[in-house]
Every structure is written in structure tokens, then in C-alpha cells.
N, C-alpha and C. Protein backbone atom coordinates (compact mmCIF):
# COMPACT_ATOMS: atom_id res chain seq x y z
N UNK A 1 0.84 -1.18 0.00
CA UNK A 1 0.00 0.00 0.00
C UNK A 1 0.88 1.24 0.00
N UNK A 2 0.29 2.10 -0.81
CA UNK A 2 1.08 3.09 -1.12
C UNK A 2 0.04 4.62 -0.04
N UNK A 3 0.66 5.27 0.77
CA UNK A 3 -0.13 6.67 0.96
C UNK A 3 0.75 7.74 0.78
N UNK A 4 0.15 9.08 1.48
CA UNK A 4 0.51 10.31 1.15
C UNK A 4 -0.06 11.32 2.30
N UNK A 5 0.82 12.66 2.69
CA UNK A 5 0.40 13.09 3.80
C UNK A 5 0.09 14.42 2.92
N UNK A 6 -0.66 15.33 3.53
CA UNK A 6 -0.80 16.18 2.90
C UNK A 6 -0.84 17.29 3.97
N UNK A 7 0.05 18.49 4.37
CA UNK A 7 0.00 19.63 5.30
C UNK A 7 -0.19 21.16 4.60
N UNK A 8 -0.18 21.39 5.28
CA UNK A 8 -0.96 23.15 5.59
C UNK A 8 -0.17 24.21 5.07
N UNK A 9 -0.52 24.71 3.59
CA UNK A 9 0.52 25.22 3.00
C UNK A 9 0.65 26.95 4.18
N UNK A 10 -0.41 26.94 4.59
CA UNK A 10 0.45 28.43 6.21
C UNK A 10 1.71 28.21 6.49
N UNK A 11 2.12 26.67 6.84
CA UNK A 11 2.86 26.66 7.72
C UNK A 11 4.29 26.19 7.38
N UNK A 12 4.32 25.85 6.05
CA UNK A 12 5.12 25.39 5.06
C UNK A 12 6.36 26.45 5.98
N UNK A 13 6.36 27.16 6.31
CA UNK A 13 7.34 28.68 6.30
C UNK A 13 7.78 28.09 7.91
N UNK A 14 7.23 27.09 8.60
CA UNK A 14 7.35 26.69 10.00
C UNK A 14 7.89 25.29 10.10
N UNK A 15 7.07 24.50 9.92
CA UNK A 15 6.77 23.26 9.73
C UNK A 15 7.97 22.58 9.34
N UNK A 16 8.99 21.29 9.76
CA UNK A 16 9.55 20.79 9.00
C UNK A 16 9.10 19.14 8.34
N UNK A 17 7.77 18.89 9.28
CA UNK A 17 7.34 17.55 9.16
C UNK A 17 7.65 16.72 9.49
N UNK A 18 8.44 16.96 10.66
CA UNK A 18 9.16 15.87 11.43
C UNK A 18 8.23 15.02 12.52
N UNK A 19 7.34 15.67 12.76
CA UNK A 19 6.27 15.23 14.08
C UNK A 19 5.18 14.17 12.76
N UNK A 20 4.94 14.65 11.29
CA UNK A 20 4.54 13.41 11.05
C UNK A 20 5.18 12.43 10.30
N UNK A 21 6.21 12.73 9.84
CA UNK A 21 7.51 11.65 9.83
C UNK A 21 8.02 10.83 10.78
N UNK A 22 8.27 11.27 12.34
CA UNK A 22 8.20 10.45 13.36
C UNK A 22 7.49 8.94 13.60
N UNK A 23 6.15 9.85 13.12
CA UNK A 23 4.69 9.36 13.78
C UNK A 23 4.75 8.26 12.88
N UNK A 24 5.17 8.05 11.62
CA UNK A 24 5.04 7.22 10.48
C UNK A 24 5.81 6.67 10.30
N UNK A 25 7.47 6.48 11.05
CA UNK A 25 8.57 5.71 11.00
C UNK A 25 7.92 4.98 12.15
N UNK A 26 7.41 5.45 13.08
CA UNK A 26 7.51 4.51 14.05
C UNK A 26 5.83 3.95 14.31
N UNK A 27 5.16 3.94 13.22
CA UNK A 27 3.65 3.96 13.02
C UNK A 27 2.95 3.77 14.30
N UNK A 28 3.27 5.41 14.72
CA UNK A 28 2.19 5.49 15.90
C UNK A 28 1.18 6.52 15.15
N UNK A 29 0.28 7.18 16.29
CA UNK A 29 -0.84 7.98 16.17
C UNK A 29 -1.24 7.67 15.04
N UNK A 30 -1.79 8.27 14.22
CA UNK A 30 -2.44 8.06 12.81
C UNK A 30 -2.30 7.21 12.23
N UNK A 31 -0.92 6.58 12.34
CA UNK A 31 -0.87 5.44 11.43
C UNK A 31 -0.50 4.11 12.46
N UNK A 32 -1.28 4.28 13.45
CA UNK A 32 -1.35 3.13 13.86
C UNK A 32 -2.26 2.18 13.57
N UNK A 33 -2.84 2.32 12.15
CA UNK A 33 -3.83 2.04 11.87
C UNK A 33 -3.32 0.60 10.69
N UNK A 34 -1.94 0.80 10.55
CA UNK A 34 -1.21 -0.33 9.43
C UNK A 34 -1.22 -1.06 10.00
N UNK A 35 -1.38 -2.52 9.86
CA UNK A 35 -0.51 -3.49 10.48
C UNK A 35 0.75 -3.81 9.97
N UNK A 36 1.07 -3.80 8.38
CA UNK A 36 2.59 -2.99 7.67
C UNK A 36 2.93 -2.12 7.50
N UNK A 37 4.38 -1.36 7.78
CA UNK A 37 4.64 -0.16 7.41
C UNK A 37 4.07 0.10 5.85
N UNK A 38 3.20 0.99 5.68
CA UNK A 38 3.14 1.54 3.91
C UNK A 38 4.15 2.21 3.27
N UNK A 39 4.47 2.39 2.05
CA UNK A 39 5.49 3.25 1.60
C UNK A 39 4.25 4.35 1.77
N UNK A 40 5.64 5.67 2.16
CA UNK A 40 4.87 6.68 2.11
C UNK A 40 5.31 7.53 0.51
N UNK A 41 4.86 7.71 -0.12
CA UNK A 41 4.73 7.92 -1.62
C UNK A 41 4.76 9.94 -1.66
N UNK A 42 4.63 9.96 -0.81
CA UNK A 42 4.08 11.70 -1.20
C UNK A 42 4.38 12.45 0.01
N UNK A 43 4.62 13.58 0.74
CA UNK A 43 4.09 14.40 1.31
C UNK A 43 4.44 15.84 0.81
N UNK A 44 3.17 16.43 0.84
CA UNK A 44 2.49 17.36 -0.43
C UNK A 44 2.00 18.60 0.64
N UNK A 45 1.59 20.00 0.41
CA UNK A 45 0.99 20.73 0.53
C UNK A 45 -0.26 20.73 0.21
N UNK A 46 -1.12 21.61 0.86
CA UNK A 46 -2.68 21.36 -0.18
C UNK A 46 -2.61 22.55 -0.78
N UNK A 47 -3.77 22.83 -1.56
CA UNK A 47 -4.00 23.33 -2.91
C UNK A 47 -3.32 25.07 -2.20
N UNK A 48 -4.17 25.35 -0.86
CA UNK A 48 -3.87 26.94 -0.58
C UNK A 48 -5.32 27.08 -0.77
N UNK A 49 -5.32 28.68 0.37
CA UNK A 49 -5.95 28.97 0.85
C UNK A 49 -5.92 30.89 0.21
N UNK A 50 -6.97 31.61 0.58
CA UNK A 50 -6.89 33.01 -0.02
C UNK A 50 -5.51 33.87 0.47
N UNK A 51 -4.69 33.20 1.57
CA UNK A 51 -3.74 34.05 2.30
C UNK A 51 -2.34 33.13 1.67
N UNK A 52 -2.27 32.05 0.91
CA UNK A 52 -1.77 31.18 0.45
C UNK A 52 -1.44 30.66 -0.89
N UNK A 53 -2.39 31.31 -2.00
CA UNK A 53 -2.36 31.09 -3.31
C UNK A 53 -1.28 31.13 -3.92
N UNK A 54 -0.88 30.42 -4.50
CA UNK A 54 0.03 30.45 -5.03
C UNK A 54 0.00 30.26 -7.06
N UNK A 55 0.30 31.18 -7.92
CA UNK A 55 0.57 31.29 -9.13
C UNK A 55 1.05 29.90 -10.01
N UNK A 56 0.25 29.54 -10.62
CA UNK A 56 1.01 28.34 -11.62
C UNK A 56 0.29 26.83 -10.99
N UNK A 57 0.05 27.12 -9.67
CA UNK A 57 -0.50 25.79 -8.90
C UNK A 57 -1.18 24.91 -10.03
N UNK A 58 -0.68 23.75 -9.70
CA UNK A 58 -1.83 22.89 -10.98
C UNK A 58 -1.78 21.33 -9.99
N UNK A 59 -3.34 22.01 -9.26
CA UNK A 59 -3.50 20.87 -8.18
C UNK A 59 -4.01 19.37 -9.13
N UNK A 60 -4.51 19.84 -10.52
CA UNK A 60 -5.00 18.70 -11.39
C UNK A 60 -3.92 17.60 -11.41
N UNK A 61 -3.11 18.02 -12.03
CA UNK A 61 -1.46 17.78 -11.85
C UNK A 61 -0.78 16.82 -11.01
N UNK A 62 -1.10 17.75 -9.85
CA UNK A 62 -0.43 16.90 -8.27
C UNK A 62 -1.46 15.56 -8.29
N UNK A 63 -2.86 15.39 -8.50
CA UNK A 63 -3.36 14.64 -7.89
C UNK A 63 -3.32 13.53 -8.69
N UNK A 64 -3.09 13.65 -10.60
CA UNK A 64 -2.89 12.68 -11.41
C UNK A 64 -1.17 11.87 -11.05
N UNK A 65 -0.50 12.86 -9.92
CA UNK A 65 0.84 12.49 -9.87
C UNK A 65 0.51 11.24 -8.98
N UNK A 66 -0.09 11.57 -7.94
CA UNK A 66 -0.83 10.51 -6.84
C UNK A 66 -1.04 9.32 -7.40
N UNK A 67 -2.65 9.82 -8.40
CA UNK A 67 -3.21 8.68 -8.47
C UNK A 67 -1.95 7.61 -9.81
N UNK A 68 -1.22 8.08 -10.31
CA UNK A 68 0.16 7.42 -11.11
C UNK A 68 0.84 6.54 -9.85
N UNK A 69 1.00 6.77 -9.15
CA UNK A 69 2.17 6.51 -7.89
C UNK A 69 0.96 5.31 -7.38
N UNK A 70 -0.40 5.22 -7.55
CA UNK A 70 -1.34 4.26 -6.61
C UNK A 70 -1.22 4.57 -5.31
N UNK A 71 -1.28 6.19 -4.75
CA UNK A 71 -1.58 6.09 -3.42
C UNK A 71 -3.10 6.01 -3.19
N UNK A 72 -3.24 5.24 -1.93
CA UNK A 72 -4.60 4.79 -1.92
C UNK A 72 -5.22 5.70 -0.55
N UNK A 73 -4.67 6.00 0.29
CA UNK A 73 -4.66 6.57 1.38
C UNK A 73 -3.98 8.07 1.63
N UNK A 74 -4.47 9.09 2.06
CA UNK A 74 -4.07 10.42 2.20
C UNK A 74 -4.32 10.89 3.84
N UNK A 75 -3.20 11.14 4.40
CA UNK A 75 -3.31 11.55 5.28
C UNK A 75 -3.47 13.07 5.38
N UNK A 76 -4.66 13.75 6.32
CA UNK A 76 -4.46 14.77 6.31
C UNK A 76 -3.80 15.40 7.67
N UNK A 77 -2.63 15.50 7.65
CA UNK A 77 -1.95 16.58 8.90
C UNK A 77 -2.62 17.34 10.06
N UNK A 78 -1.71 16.82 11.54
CA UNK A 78 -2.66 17.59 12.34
C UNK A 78 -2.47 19.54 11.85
N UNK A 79 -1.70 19.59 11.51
CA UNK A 79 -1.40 21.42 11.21
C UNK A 79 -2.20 21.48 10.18
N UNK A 80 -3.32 20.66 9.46
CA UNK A 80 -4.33 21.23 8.17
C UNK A 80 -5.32 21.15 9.34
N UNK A 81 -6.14 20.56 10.33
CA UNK A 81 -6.54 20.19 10.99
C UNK A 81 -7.12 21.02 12.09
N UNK A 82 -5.86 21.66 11.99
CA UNK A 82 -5.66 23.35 13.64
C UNK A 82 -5.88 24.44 12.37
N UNK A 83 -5.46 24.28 11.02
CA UNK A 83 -5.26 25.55 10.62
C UNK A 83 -6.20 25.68 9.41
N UNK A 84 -6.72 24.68 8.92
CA UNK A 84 -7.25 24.64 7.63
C UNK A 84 -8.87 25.29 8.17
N UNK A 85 -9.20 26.32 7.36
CA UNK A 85 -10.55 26.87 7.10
C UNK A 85 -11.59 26.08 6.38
N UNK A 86 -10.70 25.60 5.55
CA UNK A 86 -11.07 24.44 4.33
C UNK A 86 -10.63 23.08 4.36
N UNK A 87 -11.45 22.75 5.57
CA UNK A 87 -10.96 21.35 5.60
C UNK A 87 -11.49 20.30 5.26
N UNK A 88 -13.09 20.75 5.23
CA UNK A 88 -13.84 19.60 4.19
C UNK A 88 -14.17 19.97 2.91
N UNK A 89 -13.44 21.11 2.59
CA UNK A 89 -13.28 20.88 1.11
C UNK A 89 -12.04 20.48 0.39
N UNK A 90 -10.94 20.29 1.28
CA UNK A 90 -9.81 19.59 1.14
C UNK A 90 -10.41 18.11 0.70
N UNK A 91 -11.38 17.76 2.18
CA UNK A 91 -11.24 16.40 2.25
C UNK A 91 -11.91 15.92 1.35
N UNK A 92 -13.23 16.73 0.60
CA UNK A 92 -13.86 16.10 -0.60
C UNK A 92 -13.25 16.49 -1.82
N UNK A 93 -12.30 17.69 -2.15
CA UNK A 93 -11.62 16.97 -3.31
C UNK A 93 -11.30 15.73 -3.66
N UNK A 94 -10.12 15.38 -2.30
CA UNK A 94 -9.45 14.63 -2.11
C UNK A 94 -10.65 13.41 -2.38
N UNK A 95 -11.35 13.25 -1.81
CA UNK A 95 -12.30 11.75 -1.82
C UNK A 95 -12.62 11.95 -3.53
N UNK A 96 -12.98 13.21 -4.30
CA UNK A 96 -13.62 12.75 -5.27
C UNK A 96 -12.28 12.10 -6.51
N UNK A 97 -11.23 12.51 -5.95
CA UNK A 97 -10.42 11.95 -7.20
C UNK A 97 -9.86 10.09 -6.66
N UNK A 98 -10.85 9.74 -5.60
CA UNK A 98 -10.72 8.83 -5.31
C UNK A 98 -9.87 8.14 -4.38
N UNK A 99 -9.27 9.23 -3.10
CA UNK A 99 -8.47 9.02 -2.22
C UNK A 99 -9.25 8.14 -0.93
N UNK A 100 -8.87 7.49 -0.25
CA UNK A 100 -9.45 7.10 1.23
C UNK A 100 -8.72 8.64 2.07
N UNK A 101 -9.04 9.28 3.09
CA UNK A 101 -8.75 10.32 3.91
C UNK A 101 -8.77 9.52 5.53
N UNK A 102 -7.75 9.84 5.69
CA UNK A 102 -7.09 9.72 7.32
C UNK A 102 -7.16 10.72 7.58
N UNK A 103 -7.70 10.93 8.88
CA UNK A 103 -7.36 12.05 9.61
C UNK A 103 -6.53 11.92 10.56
N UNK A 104 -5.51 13.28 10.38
CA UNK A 104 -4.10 13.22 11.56
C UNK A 104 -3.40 12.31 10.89
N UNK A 105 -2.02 12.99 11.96
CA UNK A 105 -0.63 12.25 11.41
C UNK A 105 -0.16 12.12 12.41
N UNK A 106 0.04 13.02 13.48
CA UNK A 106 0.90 12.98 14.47
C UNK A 106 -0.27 13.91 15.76
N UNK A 107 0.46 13.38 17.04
CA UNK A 107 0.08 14.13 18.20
C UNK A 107 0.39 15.67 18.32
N UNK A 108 -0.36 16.58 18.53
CA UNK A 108 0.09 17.64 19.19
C UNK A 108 1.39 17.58 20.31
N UNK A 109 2.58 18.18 19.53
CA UNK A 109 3.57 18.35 20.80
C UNK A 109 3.81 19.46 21.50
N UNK A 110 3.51 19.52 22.81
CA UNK A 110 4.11 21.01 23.49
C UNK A 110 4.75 21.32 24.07
């Protein structure tokens, strides 16, 4: 099984993805849900937000890159989660090009 994480293009400028890289080497929180490690195939930004847009974006693109690669599973990030305005319209893109959606990747650390 192939998945893919997908975080919070806000935080891109913060974020190094280590809390859900952790979480997924050592398949806890979110992905304690494997009973095999999956390859993780992707971790991606989402499309953006009005404070976030970005020029040239061609989310059509990213998601034919996905569905090429056979990820079957998309995780969505606790930082889309805390920060996303648009989070169920993330999540039904995502379902309509035929993704399964996880929610979370990793624990809140403080």
C-alpha cells in the first residue's frame, strides 16, 4: 500500500514535518492504523488557501501524480486540521479523485 500526507501550506514557512515523519517511521498515532509499514509515496501541501495562493498551482497535476504513484490513502496533517478553514473541502476533493482520507498524522507536541 502506497499513501501520502498532505500539510498546511500556512505553515510550510514553519513546519519541517518531522512530528509526522516520526509518527510514520515509528507507526504510531495516525498510522497506527497499518498493520505494515506503507510506503509513504508523497508528502504534499494542499492546494492553498486566499492568504496562500500560489501562481502556476496545478493541483489537477499533483493529484494525477498521486493517483500514477497508486496512493490509496491520504493523510491529512494535524497542522491542516488546527489551521485549515477548508478542511472539508480539502477532504472532498481529495475523496472525489478517489483518495481514502485519514485524519491526523501525528500528536500535538508542546
Amino acid at each position: 500500500m502506497k499513501i501520502a500526507i498532505m500539510s498546511c501550506r500556512k505553515l510550510m514557512g514553519m513546519c519541517s514535518g518531522s512530528g509526522c515523519y516520526e509518527a510514520y517511521n515509528n507507526l504510531d498515532d495516525a498510522f497506527d492504523i497499518y498493520k505494515e509499514k506503507p510506503e509513504l509515496a508523497s508528502f504534499f501541501y494542499c492546494i492553498g488557501c486566499e492568504d496562500t495562493l500560489v501562481e502556476g498551482e496545478d493541483w489537477e497535476h499533483k493529484m494525477k501524480q498521486l493517483q500514477n504513484k497508486n496512493v490509496e490513502n491520504i493523510h491529512l496533517a494535524l497542522c491542516t486540521k488546527i489551521e485549515c478553514d477548508n478542511y472539508k473541502k480539502h477532504e472532498n476533493i481529495l475523496r472525489n479523485y478517489g483518495f481514502n482520507i485519514v485524519h491526523g498524522s501525528h500528536k500535538s507536541k508542546k
